[in-house]
PDB file of N, CA and C in Angstrom:
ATOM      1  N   UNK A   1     -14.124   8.848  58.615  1.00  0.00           N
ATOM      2  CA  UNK A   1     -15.310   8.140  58.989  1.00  0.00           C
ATOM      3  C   UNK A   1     -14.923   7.097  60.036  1.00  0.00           C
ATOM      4  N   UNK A   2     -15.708   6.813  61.063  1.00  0.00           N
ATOM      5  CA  UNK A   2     -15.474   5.966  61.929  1.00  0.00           C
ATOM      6  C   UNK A   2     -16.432   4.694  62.505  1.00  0.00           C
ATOM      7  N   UNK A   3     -16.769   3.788  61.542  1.00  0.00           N
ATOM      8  CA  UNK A   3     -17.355   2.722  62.177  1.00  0.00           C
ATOM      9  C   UNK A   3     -17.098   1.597  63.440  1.00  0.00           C
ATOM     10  N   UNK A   4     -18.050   0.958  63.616  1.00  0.00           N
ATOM     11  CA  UNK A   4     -17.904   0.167  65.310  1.00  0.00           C
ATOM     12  C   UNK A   4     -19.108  -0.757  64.919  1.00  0.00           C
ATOM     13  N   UNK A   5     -18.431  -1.699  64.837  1.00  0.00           N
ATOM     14  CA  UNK A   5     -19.133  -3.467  65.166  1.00  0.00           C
ATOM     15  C   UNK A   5     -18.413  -4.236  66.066  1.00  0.00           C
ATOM     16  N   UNK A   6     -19.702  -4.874  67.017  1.00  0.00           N
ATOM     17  CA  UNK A   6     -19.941  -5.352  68.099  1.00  0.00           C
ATOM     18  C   UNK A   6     -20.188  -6.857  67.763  1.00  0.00           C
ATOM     19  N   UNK A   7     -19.128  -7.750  68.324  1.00  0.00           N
ATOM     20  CA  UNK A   7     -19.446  -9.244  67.778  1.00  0.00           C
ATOM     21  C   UNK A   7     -19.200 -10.316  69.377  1.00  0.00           C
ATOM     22  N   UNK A   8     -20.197 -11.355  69.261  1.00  0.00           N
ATOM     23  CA  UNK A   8     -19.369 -12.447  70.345  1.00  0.00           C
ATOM     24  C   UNK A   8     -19.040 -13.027  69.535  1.00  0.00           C
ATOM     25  N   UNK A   9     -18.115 -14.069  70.245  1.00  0.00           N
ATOM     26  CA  UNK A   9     -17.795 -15.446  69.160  1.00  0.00           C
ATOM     27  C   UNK A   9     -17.395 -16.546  70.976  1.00  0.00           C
ATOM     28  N   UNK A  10     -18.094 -17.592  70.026  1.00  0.00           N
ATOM     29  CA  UNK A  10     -17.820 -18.944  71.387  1.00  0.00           C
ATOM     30  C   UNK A  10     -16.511 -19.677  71.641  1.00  0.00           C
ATOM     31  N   UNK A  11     -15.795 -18.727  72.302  1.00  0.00           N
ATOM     32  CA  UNK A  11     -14.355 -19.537  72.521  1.00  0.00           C
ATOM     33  C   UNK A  11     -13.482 -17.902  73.019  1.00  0.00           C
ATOM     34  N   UNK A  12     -12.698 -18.965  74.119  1.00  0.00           N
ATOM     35  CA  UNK A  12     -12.086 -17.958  74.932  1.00  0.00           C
ATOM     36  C   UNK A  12     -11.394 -16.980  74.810  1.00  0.00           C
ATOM     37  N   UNK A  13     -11.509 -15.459  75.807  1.00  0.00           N
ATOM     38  CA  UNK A  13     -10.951 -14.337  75.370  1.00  0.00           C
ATOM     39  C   UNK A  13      -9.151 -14.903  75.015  1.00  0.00           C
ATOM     40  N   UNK A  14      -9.050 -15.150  75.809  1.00  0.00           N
ATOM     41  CA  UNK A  14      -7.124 -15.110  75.404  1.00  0.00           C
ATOM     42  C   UNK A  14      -7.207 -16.015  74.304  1.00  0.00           C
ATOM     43  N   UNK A  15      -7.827 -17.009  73.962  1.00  0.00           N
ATOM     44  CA  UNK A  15      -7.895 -17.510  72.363  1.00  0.00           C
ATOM     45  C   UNK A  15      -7.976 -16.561  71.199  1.00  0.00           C
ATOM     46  N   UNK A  16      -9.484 -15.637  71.644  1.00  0.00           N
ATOM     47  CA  UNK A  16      -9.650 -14.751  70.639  1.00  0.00           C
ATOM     48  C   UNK A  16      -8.535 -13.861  70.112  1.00  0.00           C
ATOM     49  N   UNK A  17      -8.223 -13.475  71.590  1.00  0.00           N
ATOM     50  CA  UNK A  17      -7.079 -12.480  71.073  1.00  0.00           C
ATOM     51  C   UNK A  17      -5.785 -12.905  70.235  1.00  0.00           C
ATOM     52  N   UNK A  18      -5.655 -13.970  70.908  1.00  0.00           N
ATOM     53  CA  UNK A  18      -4.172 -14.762  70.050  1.00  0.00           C
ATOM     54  C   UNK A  18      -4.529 -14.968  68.393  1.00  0.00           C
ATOM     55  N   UNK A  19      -5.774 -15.011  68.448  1.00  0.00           N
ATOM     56  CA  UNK A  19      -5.917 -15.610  66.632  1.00  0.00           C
ATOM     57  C   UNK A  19      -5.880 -14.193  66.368  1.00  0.00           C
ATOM     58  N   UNK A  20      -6.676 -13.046  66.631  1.00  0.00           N
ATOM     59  CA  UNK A  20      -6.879 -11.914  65.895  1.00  0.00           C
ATOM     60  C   UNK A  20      -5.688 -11.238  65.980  1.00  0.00           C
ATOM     61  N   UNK A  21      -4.396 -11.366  66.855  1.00  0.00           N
ATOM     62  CA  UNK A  21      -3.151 -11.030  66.403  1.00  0.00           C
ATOM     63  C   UNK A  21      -2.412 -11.540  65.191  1.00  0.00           C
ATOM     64  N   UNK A  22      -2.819 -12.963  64.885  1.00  0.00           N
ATOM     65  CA  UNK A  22      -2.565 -13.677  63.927  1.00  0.00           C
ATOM     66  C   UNK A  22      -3.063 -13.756  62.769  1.00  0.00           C
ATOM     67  N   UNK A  23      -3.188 -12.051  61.681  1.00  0.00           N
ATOM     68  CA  UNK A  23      -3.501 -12.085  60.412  1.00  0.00           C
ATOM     69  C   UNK A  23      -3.720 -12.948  59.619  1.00  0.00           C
ATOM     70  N   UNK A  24      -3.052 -13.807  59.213  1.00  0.00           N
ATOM     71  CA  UNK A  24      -2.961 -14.772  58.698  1.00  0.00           C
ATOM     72  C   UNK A  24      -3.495 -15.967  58.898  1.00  0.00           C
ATOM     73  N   UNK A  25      -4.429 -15.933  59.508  1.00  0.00           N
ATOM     74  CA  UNK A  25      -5.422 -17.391  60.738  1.00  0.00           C
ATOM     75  C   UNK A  25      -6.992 -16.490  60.546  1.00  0.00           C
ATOM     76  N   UNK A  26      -7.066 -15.101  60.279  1.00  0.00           N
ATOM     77  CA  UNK A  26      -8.602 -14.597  59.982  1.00  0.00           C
ATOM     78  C   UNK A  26      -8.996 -15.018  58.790  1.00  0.00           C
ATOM     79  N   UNK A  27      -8.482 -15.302  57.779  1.00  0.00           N
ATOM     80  CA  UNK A  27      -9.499 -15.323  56.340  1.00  0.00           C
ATOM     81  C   UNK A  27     -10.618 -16.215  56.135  1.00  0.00           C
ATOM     82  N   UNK A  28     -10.666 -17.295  56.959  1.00  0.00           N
ATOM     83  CA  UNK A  28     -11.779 -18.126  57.019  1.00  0.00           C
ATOM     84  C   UNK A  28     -13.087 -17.207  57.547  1.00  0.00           C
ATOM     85  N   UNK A  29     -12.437 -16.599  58.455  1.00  0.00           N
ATOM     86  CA  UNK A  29     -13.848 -15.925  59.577  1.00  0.00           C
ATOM     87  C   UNK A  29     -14.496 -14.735  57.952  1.00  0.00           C
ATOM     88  N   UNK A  30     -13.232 -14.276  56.972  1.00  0.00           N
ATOM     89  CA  UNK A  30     -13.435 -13.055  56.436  1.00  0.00           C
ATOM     90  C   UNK A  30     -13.554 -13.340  55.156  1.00  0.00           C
ATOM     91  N   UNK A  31     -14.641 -14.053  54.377  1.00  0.00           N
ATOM     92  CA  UNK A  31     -14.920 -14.228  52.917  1.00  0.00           C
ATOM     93  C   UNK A  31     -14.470 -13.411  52.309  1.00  0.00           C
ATOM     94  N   UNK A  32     -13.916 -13.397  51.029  1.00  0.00           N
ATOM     95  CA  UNK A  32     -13.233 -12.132  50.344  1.00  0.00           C
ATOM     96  C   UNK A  32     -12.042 -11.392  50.701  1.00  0.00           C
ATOM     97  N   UNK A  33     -11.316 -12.171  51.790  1.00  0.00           N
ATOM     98  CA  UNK A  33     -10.697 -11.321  52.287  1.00  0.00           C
ATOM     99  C   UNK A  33      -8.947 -12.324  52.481  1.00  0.00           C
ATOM    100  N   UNK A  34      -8.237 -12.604  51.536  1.00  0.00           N
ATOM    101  CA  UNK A  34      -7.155 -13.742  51.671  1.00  0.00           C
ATOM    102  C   UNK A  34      -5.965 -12.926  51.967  1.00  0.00           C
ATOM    103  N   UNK A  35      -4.911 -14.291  52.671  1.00  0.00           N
ATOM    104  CA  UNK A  35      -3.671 -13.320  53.082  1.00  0.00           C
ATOM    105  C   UNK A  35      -2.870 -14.563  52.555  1.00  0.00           C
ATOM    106  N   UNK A  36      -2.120 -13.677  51.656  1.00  0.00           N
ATOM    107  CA  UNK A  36      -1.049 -14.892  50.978  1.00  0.00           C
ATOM    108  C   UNK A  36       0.458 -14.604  50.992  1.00  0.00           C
ATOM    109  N   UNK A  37       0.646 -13.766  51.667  1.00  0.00           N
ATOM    110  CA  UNK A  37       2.539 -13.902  52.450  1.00  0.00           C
ATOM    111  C   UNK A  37       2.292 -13.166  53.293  1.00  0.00           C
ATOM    112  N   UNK A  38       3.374 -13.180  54.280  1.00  0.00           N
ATOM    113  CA  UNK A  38       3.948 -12.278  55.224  1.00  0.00           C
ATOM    114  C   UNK A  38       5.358 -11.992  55.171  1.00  0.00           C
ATOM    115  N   UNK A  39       5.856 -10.981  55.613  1.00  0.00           N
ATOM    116  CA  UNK A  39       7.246 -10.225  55.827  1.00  0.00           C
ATOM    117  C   UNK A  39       7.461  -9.847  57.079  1.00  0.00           C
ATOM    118  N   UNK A  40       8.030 -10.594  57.943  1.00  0.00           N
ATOM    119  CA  UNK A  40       8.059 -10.081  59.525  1.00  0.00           C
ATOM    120  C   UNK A  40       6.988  -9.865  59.757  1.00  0.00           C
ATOM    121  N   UNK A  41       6.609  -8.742  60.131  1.00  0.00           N
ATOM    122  CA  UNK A  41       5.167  -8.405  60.764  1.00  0.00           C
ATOM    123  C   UNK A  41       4.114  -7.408  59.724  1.00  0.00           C
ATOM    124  N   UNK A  42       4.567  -7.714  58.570  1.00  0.00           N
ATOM    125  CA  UNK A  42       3.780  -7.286  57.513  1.00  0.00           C
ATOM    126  C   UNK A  42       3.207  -8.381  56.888  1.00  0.00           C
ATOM    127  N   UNK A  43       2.294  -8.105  57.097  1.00  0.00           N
ATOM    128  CA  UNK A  43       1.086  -9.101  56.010  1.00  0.00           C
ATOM    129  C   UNK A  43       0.447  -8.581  54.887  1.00  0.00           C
ATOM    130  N   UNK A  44       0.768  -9.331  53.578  1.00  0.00           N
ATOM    131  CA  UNK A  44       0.472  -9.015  52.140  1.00  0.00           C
ATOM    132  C   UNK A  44      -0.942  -9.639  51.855  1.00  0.00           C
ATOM    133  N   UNK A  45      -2.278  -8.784  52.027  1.00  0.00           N
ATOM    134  CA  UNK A  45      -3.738  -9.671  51.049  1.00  0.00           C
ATOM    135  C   UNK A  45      -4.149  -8.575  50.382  1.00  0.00           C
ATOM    136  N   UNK A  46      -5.657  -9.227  50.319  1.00  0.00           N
ATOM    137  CA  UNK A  46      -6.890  -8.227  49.916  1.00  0.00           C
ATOM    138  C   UNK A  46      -7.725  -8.218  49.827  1.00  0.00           C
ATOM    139  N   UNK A  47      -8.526  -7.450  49.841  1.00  0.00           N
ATOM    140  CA  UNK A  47     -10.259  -7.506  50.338  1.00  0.00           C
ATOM    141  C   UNK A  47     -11.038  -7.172  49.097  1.00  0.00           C
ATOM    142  N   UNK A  48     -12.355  -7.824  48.732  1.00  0.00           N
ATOM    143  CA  UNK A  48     -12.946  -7.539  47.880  1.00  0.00           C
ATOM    144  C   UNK A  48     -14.219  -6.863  48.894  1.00  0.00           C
ATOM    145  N   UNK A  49     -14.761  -5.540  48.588  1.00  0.00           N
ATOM    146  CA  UNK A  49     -16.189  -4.872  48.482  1.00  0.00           C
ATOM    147  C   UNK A  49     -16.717  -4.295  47.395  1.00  0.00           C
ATOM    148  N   UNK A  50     -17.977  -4.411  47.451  1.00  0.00           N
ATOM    149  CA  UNK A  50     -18.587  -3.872  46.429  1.00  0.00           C
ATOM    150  C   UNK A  50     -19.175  -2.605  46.672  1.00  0.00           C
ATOM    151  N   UNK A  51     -18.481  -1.720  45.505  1.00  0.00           N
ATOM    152  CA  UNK A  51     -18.936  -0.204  46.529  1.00  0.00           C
ATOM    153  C   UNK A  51     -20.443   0.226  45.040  1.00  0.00           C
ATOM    154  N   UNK A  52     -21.635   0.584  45.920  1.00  0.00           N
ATOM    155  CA  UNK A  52     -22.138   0.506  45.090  1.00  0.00           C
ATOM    156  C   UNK A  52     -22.527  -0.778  43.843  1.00  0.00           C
ATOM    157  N   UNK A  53     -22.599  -0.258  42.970  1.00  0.00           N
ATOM    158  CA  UNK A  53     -22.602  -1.615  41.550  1.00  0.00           C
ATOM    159  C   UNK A  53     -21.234  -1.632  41.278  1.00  0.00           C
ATOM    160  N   UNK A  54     -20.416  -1.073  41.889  1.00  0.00           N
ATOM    161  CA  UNK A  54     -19.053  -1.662  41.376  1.00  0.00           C
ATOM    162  C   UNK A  54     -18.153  -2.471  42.195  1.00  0.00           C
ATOM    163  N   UNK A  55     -17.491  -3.507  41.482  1.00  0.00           N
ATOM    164  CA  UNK A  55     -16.480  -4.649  42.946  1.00  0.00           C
ATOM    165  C   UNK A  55     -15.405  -3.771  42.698  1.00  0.00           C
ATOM    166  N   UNK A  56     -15.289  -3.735  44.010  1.00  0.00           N
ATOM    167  CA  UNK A  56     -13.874  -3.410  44.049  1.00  0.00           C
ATOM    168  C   UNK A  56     -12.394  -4.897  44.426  1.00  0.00           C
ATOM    169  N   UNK A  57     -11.322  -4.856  44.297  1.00  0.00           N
ATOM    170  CA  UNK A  57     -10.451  -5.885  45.066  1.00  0.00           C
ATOM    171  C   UNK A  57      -9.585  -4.844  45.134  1.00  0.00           C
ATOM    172  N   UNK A  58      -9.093  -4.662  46.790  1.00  0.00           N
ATOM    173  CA  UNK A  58      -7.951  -3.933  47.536  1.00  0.00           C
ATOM    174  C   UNK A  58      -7.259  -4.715  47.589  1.00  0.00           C
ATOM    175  N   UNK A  59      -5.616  -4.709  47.171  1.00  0.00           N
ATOM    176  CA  UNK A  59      -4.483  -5.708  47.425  1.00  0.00           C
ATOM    177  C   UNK A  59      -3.183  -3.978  48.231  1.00  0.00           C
ATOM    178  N   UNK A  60      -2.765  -5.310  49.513  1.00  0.00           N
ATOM    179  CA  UNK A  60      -2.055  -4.104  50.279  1.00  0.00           C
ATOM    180  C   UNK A  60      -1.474  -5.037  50.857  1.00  0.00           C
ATOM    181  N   UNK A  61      -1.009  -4.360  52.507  1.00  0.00           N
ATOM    182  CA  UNK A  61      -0.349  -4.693  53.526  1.00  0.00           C
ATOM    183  C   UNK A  61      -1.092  -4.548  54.056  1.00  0.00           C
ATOM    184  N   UNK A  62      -1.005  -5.033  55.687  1.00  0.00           N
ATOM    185  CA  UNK A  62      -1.751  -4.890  56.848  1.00  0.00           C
ATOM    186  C   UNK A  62      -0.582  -5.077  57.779  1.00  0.00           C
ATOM    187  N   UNK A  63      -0.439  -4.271  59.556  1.00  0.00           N
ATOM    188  CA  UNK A  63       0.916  -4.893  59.987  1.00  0.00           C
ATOM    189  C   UNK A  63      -0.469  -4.432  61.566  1.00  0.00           C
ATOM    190  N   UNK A  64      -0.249  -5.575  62.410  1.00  0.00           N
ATOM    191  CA  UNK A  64      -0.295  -5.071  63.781  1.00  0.00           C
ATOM    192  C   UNK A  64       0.419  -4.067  64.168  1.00  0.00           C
ATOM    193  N   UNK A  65       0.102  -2.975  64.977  1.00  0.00           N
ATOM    194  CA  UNK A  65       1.209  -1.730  65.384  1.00  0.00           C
ATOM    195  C   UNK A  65       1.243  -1.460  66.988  1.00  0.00           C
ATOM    196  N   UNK A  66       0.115  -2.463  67.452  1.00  0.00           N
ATOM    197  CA  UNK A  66       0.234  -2.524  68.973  1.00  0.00           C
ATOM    198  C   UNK A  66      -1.252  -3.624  69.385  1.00  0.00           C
ATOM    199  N   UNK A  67      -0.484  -4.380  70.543  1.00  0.00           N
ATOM    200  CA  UNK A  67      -0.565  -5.626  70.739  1.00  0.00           C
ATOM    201  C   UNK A  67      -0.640  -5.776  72.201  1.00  0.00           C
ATOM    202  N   UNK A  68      -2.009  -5.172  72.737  1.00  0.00           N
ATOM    203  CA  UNK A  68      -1.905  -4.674  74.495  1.00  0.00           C
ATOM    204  C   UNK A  68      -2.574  -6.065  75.053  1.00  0.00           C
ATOM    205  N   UNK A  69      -1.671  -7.292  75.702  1.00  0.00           N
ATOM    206  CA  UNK A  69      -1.901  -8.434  76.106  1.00  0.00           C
ATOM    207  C   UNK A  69      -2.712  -8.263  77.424  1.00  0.00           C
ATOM    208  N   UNK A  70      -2.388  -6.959  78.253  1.00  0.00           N
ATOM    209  CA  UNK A  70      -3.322  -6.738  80.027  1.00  0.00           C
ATOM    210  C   UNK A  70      -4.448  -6.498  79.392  1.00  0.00           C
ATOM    211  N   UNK A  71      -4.468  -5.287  78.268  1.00  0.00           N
ATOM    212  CA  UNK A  71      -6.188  -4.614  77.690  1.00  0.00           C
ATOM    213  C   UNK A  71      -7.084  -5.277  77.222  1.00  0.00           C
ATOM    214  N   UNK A  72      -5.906  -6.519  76.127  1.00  0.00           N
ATOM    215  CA  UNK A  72      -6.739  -7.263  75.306  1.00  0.00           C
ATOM    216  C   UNK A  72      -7.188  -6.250  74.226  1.00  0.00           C
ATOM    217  N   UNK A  73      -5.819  -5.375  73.549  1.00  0.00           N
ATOM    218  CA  UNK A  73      -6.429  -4.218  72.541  1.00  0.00           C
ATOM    219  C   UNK A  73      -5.832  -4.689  71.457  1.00  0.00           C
ATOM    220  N   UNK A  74      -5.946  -4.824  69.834  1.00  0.00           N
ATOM    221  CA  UNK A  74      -5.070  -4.807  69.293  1.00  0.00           C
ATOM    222  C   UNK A  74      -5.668  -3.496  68.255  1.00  0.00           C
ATOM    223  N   UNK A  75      -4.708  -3.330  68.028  1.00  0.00           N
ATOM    224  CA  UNK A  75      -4.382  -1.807  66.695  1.00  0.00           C
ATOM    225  C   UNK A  75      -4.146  -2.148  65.218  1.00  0.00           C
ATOM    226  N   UNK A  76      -4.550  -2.306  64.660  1.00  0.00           N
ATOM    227  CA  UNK A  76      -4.004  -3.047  62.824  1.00  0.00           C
ATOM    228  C   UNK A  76      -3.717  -1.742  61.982  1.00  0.00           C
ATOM    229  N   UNK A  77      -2.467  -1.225  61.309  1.00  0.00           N
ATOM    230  CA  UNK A  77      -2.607  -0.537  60.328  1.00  0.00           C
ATOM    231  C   UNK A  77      -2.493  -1.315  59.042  1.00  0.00           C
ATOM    232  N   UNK A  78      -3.396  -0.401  57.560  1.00  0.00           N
ATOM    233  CA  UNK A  78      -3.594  -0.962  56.328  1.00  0.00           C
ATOM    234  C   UNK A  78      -3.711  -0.039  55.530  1.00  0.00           C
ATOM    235  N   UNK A  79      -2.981  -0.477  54.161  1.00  0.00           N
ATOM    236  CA  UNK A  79      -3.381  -0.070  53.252  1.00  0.00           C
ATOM    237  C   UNK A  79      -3.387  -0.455  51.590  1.00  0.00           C
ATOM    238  N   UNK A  80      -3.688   0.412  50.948  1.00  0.00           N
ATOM    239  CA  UNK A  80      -4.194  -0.937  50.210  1.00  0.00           C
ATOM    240  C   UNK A  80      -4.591   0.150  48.861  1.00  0.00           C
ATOM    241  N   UNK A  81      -4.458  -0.645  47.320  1.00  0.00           N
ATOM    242  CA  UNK A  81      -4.716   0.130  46.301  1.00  0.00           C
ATOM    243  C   UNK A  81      -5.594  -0.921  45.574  1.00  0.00           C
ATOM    244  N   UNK A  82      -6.429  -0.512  44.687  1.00  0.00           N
ATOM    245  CA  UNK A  82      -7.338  -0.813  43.901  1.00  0.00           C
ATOM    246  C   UNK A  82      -6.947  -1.741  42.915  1.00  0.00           C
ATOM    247  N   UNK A  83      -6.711  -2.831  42.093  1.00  0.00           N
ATOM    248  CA  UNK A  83      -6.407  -3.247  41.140  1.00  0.00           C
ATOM    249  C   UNK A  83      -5.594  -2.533  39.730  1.00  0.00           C
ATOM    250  N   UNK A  84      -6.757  -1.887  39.759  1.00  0.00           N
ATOM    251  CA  UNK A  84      -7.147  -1.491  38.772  1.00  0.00           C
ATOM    252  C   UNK A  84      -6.270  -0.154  38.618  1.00  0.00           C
ATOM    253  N   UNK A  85      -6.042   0.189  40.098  1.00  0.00           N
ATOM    254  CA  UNK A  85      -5.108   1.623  40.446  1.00  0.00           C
ATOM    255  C   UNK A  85      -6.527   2.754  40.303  1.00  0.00           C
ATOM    256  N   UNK A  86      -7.695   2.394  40.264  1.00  0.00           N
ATOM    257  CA  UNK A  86      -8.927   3.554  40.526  1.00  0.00           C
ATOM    258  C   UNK A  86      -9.166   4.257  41.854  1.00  0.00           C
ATOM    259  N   UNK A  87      -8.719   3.649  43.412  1.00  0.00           N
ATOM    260  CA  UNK A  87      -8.947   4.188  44.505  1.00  0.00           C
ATOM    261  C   UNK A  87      -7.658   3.771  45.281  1.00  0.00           C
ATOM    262  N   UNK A  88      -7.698   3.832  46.315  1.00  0.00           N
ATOM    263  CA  UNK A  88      -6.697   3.560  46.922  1.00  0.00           C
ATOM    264  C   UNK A  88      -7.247   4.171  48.610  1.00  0.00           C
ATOM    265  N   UNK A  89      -6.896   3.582  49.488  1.00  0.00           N
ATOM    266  CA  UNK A  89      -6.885   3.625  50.952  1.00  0.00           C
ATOM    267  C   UNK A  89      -6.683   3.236  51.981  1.00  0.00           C
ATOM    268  N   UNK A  90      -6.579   3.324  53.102  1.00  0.00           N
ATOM    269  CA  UNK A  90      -5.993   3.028  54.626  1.00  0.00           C
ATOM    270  C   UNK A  90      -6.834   3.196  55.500  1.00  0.00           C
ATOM    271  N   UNK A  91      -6.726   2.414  56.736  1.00  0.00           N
ATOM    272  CA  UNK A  91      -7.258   2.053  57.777  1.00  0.00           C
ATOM    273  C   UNK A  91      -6.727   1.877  59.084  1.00  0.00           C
ATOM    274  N   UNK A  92      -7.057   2.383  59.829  1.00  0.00           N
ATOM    275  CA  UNK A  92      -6.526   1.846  61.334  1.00  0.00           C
ATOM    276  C   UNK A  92      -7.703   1.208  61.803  1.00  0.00           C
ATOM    277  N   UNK A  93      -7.564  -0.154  62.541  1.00  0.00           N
ATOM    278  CA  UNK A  93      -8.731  -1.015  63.343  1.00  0.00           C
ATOM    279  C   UNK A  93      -7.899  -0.659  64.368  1.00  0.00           C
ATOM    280  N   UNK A  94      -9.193  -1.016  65.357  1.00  0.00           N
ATOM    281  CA  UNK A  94      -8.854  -1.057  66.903  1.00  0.00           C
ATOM    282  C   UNK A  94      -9.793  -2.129  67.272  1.00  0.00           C
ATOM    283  N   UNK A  95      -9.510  -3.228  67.887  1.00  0.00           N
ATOM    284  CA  UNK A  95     -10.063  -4.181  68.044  1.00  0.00           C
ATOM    285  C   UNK A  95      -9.769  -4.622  69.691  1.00  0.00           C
ATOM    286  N   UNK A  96     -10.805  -4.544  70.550  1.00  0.00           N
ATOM    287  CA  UNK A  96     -10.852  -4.931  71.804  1.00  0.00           C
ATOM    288  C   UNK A  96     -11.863  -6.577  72.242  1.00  0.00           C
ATOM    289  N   UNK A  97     -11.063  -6.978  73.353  1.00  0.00           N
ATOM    290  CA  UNK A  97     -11.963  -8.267  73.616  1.00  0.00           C
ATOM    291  C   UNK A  97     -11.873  -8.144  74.892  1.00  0.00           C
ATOM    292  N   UNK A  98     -13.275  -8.689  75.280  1.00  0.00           N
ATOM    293  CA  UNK A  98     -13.533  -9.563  77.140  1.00  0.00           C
ATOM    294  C   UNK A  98     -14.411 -10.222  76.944  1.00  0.00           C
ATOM    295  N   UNK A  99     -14.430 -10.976  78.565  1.00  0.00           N
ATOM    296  CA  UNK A  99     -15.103 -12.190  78.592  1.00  0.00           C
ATOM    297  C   UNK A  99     -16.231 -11.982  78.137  1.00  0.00           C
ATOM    298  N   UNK A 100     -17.305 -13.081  77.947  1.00  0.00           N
ATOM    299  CA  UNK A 100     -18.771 -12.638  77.786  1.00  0.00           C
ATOM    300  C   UNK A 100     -18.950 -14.005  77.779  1.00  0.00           C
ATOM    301  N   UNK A 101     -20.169 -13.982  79.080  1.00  0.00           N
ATOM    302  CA  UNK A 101     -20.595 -15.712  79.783  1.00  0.00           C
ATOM    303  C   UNK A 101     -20.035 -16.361  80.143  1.00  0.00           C
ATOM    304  N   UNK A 102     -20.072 -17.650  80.031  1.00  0.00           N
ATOM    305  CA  UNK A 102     -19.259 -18.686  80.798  1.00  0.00           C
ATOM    306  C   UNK A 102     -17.852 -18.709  80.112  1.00  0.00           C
ATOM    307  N   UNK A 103     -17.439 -19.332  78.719  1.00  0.00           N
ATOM    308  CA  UNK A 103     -16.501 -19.431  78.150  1.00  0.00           C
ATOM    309  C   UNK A 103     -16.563 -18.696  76.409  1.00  0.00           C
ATOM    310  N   UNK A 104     -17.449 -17.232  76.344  1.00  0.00           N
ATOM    311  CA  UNK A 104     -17.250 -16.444  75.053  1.00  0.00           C
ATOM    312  C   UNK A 104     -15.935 -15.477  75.471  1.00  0.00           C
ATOM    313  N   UNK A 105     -16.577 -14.143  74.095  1.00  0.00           N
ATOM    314  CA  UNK A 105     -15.353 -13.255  73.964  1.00  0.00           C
ATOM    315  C   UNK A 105     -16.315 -12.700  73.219  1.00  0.00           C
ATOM    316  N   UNK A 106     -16.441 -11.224  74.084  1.00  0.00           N
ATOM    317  CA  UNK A 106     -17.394  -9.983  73.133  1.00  0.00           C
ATOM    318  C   UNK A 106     -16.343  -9.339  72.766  1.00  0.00           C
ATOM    319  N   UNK A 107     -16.231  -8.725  71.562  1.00  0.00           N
ATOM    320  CA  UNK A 107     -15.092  -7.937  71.135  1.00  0.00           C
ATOM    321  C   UNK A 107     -15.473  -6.456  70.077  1.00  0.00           C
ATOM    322  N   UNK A 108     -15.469  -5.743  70.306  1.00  0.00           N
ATOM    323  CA  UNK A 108     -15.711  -4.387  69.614  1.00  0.00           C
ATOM    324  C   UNK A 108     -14.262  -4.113  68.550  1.00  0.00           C
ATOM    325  N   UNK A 109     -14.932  -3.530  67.486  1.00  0.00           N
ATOM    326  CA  UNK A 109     -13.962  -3.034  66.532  1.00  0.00           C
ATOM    327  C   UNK A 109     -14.400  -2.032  65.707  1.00  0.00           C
ATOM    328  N   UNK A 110     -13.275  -0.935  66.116  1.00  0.00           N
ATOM    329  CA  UNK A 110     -13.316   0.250  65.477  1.00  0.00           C
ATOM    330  C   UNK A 110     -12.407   1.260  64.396  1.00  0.00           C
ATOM    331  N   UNK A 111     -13.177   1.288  63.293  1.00  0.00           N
ATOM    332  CA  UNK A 111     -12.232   1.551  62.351  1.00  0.00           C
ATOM    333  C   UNK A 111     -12.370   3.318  61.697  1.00  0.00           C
TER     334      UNK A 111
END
């Protein structure tokens, strides 16, 4: 399956990009979603959704796997098991940014 959300945010592209390389600096933007160590370039959290009437909490890794500073692309691989050990799954994001107006950052992300 392949979803795509389309976001601005007010503050500059090369800002944007520098934080969204920086796992560990998103959890504010991402309710439910905490990162509580890293290992080199592995980052240990997890995400709570509710699938249906049921919550789920995913606890995994996440690692950047490419980091295109001219494109402004970044790539995230993840994955991640259920608590409970009921599901389990992975993700690749692709997350792009450019300017938008005077001083934003429109950024698309596709997972």
């Amino acid at each position: 399956m392949q979803l795509t959300h389309t976001f601005t945010i007010d503050a500059p592209v090369d800002q944007v990009f520098d934080v969204f390389g920086r796992l560990d600096l998103l959890p504010p933007c991402f309710p439910g979603a905490p990162v509580w160590g890293r290992d080199g370039e592995v980052y240990h959290g997890a995400v709570k959704i509710k699938f249906g009437p049921f919550p789920l909490v995913f606890e995994g890794t996440a690692r950047v796997v490419r980091a295109d500073v001219a494109d402004r692309r970044l790539v995230v691989k993840a994955n991640a098991r259920d608590r409970r050990g009921a599901a389990a799954g992975s993700a690749t994001v692709t997350a792009t940014f450019r300017p938008a107006g005077s001083n934003g950052t429109a950024g698309t992300r596709v997972e």
